[in-house]
Protein backbone atom coordinates (compact mmCIF):
# COMPACT_ATOMS: atom_id res chain seq x y z
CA UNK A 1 -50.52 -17.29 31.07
CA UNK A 2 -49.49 -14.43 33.66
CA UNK A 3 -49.24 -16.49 36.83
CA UNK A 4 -48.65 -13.20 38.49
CA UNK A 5 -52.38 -12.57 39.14
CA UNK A 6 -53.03 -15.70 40.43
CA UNK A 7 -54.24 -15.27 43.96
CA UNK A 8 -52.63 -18.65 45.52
CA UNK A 9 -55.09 -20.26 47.85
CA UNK A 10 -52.66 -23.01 49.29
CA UNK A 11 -49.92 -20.35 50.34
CA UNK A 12 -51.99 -17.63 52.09
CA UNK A 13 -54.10 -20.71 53.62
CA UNK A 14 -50.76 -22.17 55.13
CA UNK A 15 -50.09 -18.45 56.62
CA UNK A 16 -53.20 -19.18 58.47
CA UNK A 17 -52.43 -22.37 59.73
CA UNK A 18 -49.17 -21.01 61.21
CA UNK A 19 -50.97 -18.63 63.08
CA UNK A 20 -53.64 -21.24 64.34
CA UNK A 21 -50.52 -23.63 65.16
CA UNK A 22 -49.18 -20.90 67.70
CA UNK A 23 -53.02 -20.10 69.08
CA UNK A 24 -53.09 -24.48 69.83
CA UNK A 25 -49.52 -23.85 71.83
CA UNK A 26 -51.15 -21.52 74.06
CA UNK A 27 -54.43 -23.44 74.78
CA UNK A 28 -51.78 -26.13 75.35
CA UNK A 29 -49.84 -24.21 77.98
CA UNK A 30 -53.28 -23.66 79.96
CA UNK A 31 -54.25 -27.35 79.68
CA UNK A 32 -56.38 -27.11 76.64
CA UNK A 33 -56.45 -29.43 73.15
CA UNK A 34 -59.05 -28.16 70.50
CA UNK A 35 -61.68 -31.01 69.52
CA UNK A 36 -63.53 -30.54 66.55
CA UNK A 37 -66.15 -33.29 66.05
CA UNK A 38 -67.91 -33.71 62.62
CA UNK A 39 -70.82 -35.77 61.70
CA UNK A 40 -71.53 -37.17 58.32
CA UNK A 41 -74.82 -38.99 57.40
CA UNK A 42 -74.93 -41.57 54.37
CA UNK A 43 -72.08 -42.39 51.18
CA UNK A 44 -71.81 -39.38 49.30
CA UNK A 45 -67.92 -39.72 47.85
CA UNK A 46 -67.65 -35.70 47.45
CA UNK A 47 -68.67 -35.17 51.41
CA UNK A 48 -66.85 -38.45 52.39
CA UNK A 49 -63.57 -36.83 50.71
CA UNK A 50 -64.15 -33.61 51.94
CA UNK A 51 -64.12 -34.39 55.58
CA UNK A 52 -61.29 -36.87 55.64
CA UNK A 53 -59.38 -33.75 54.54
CA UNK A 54 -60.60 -31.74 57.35
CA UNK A 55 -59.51 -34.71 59.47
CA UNK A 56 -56.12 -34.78 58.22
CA UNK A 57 -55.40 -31.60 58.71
CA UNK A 58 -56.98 -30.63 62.18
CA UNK A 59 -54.79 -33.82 63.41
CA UNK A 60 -51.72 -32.01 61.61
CA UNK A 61 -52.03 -28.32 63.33
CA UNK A 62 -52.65 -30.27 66.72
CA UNK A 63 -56.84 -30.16 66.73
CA UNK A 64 -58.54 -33.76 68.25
CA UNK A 65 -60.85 -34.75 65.85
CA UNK A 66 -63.39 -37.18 66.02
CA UNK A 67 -66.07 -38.42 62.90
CA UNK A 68 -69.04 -39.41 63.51
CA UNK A 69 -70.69 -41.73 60.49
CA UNK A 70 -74.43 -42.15 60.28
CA UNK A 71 -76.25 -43.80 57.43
CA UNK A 72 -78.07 -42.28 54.72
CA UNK A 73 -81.36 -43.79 56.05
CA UNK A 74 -80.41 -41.72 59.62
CA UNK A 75 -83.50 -39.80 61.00
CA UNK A 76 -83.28 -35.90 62.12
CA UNK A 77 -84.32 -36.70 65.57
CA UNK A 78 -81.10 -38.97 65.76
CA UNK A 79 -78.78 -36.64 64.63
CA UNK A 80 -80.31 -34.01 67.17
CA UNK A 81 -79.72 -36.61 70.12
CA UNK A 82 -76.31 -36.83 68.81
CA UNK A 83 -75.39 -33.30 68.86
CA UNK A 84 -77.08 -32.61 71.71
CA UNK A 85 -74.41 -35.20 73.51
CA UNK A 86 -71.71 -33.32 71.42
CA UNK A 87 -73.23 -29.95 73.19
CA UNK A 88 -72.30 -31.49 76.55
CA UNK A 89 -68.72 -32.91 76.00
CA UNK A 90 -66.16 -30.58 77.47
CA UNK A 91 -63.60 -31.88 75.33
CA UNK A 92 -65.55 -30.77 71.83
CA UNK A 93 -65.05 -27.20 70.83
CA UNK A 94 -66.20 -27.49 67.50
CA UNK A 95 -69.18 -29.41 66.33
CA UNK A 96 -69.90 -29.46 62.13
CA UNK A 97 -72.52 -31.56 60.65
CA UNK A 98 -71.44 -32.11 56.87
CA UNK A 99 -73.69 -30.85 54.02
CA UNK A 100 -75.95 -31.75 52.24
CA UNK A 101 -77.92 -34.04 53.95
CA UNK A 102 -80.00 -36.21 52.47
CA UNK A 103 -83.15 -34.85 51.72
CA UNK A 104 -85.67 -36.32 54.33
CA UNK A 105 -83.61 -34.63 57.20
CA UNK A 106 -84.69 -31.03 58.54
CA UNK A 107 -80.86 -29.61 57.81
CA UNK A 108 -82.33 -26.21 59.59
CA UNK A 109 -83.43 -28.36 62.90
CA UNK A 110 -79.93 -29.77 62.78
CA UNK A 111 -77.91 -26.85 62.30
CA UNK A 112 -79.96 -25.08 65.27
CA UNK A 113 -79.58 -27.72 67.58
CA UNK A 114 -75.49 -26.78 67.76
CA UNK A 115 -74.33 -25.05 70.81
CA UNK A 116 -73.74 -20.98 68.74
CA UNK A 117 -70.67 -21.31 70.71
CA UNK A 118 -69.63 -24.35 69.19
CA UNK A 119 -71.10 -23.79 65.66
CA UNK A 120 -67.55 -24.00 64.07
CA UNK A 121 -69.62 -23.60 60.61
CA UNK A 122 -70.99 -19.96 61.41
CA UNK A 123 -74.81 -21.70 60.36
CA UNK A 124 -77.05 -21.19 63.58
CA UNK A 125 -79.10 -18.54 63.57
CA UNK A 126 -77.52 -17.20 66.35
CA UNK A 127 -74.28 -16.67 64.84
CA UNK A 128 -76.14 -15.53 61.39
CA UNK A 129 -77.42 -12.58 63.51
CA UNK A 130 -74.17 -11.99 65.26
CA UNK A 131 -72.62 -11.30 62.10
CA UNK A 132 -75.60 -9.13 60.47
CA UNK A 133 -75.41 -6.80 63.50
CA UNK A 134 -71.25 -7.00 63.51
CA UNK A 135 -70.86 -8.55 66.92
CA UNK A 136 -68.42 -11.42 67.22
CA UNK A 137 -69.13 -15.30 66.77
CA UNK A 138 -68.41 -17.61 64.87
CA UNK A 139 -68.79 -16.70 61.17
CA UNK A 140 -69.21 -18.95 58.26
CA UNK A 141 -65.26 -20.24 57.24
CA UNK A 142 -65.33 -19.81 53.13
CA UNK A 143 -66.57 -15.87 53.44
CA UNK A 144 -63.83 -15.35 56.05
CA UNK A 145 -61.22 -17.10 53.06
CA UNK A 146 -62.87 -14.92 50.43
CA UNK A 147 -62.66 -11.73 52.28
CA UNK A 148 -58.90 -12.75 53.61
CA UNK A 149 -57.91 -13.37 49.75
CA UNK A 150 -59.35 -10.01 48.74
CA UNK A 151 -57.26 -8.48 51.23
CA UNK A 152 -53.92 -10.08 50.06
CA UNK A 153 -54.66 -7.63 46.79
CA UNK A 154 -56.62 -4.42 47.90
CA UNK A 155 -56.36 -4.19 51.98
CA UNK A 156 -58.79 -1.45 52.25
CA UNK A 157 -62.01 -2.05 50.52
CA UNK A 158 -64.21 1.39 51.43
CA UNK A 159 -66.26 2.57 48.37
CA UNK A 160 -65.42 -0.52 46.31
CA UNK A 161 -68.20 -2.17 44.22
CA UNK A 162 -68.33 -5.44 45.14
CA UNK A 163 -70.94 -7.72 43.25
CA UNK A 164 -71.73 -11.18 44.53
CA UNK A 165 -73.08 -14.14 42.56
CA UNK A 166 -74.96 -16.30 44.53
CA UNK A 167 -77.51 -15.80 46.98
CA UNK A 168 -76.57 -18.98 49.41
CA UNK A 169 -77.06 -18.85 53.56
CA UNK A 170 -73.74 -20.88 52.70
CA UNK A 171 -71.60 -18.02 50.81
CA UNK A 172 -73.34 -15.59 49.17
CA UNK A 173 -75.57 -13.75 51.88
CA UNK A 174 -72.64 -13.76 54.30
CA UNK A 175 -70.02 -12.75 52.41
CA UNK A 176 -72.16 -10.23 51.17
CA UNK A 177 -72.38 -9.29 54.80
CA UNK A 178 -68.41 -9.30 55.29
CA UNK A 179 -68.21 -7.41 52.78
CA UNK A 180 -70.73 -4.54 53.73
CA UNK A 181 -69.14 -4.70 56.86
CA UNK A 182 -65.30 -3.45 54.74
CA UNK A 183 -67.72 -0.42 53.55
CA UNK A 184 -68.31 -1.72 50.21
CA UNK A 185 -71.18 -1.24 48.03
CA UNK A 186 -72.81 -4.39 47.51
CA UNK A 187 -74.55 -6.11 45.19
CA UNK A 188 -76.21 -9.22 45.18
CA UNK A 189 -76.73 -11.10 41.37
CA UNK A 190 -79.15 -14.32 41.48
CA UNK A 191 -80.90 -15.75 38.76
CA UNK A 192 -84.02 -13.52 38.74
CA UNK A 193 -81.31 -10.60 37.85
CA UNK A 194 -82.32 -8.95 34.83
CA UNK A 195 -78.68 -8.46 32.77
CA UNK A 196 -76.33 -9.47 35.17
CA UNK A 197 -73.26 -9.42 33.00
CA UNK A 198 -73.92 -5.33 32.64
CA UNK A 199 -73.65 -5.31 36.50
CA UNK A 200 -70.69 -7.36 37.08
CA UNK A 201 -68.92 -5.04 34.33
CA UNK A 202 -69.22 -2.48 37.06
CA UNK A 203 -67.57 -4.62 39.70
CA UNK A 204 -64.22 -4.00 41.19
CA UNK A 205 -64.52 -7.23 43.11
CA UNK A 206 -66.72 -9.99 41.77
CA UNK A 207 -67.57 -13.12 44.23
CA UNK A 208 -68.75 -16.09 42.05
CA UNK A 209 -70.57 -18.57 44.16
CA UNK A 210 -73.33 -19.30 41.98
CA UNK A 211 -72.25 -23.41 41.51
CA UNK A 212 -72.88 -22.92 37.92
CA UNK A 213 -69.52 -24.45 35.93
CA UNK A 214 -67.98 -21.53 33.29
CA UNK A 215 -70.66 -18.77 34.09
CA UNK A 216 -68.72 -15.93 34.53
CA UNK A 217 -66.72 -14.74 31.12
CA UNK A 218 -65.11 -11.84 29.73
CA UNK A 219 -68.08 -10.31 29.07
CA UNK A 220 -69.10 -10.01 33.09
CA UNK A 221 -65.70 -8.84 34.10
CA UNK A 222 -64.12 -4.71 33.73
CA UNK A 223 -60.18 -4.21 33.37
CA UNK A 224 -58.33 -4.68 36.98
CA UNK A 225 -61.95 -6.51 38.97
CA UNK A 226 -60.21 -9.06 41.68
CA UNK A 227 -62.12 -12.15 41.28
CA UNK A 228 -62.66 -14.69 43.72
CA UNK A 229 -64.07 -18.19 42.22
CA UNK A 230 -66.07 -20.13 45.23
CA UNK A 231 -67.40 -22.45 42.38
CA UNK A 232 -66.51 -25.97 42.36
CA UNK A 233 -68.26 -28.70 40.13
CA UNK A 234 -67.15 -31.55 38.32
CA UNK A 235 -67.30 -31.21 34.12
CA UNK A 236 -66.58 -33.85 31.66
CA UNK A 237 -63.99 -32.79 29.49
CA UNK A 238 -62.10 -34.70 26.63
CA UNK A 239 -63.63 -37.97 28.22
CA UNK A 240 -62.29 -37.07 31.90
CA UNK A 241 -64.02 -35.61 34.77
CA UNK A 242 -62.29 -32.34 35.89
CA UNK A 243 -63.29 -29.37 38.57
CA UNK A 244 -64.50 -26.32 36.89
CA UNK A 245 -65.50 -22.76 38.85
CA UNK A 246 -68.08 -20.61 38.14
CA UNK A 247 -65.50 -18.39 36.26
CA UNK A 248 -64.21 -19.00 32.70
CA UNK A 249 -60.63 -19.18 34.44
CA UNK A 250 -58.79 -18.65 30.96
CA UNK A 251 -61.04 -15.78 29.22
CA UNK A 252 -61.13 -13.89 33.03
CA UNK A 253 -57.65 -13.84 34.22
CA UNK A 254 -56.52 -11.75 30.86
CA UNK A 255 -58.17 -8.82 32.08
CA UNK A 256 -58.54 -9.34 35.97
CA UNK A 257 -56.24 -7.70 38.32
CA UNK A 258 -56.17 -10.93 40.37
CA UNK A 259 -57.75 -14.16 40.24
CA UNK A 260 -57.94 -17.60 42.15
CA UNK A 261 -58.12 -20.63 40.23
CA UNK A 262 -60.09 -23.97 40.72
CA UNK A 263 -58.81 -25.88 42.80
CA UNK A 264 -56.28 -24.29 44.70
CA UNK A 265 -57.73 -21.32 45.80
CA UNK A 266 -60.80 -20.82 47.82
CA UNK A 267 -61.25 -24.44 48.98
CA UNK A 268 -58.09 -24.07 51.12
CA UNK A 269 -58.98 -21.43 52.57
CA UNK A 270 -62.41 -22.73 53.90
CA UNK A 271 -60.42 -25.51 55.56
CA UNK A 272 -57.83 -23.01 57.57
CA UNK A 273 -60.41 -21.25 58.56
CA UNK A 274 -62.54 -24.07 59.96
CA UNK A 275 -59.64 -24.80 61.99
CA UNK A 276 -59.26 -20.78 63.25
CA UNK A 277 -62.96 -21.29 64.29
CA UNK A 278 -62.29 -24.21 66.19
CA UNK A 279 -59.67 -22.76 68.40
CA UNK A 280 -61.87 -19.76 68.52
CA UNK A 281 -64.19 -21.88 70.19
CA UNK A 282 -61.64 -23.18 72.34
CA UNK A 283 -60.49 -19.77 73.64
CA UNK A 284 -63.87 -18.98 74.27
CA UNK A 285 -64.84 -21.89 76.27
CA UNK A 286 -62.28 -20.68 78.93
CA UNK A 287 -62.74 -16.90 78.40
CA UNK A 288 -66.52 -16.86 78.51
């Protein structure tokens, strides 16, 4: 294995986290803690896990943080009256409501009933449109960590051909977006594209975030493509359950010029920069 084309998630994520550690110092000096508030609605064990980790480490870099647990059987009109009580609270920069949701809840009532200026996510439609037209807010946190990984390999992207898998509001559309924005040539693969592997051959970035385990092999993937794996699922494998991207990891990094693994390298990422967008938020709140 050449581990010198592995794109390490955990280090460039904790070079981020420095930097938002010296942003909470300042907002400190001017009488200012970052709160991020997150709300989570019923038992699923992935989302559970997932946000205790985003508790653990906003209370590490110095960010208040305060989880809000609703059960599964939770309406949509009392999750609005909760956020809009989160809206109001001075001391909440960042508000996050936890997805999925279970699936008698309007998730696009929900996310549009966050203050834009607080939508630490990057999900309103407010913030959607900011970053379409390239004005700042608050942008979705796993693009940002794909487009900052890219950059670790090739910092200036104009007239690449970058191909994205995955069509999601989540990942695919804005990082597709991001990415458009770097002067790339995009395209978008979903699974109406007629022979996507002879596109992605043409790629010198790929984007996987189609949440389909082993997808991408040798046969998608040209000499010296960077490839960024957003996939994360859970396979069984010799009797065990283990994560798997949407890249066949082993196959992919022979010929890639760079590759992150799963785990280890995207998911990071998404955390750090939740916590950017939080202080964001905070430096807005007494900018603005």
């Amino acid at each position: 294995m050449k581990k010198s084309n592995i794109i390490d998630g955990k280090k460039v994520a904790k070079s981020v986290i420095k930097g938002v550690k010296e942003d909470i110092k300042i907002l400190e000096s001017k009488g200012v803690i970052p709160g991020l508030a997150v709300i989570i609605v019923g038992d699923d064990p992935g989302s559970k896990i997932y946000v205790a980790r985003k508790r653990e480490m906003a209370r590490k870099v110095g960010i208040k943080s305060f989880v809000f647990e609703m059960p599964s059987q939770t309406d949509t009109k009392e999750i609005i009256d909760k956020i809009k009580v989160l809206n109001l609270d001075n001391s909440i920069h960042g508000i996050l409501v936890q997805l999925p949701l279970p699936k008698h809840i309007d998730t696009v009532s929900i996310i549009n009933t966050i203050d834009p200026s607080k939508d630490v996510d990057g999900f309103t439609v407010e913030n959607v449109g900011k970053l379409v037209t390239k004005q700042d807010g608050l942008a979705p946190c796993t693009p940002q960590g794909c487009l900052h990984l890219i950059k670790t390999i090739e910092p200036n992207l104009k007239g690449l051909h970058a191909v994205v898998v995955g069509r999601s509001n989540i990942v695919g559309k804005p990082v597709a977006d991001m990415l458009l924005h770097e002067d790339c040539t995009v395209t978008t693969i979903h699974s109406k594209t007629k022979n996507p592997e002879k596109i992605a051959k043409t790629a010198d970035i790929i984007i996987a975030a189609a949440g389909s385990p082993g997808l991408l092999d040798k046969n998608w993937v040209k000499e010296g493509t960077i490839v960024i794996d957003v996939g994360i699922s859970r396979v069984s494998k010799d009797n065990k359950f283990v994560l798997s991207g949407d890249v066949n990891f082993q196959e992919v990094q022979k010929i890639a010029k760079a590759i992150t693994p799963v785990p280890g390298g995207v998911g990071p990422m998404t955390i750090s920069y939740l916590l950017k967008n939080t202080v964001k938020a905070a430096y807005n709140s007494i900018t603005n």
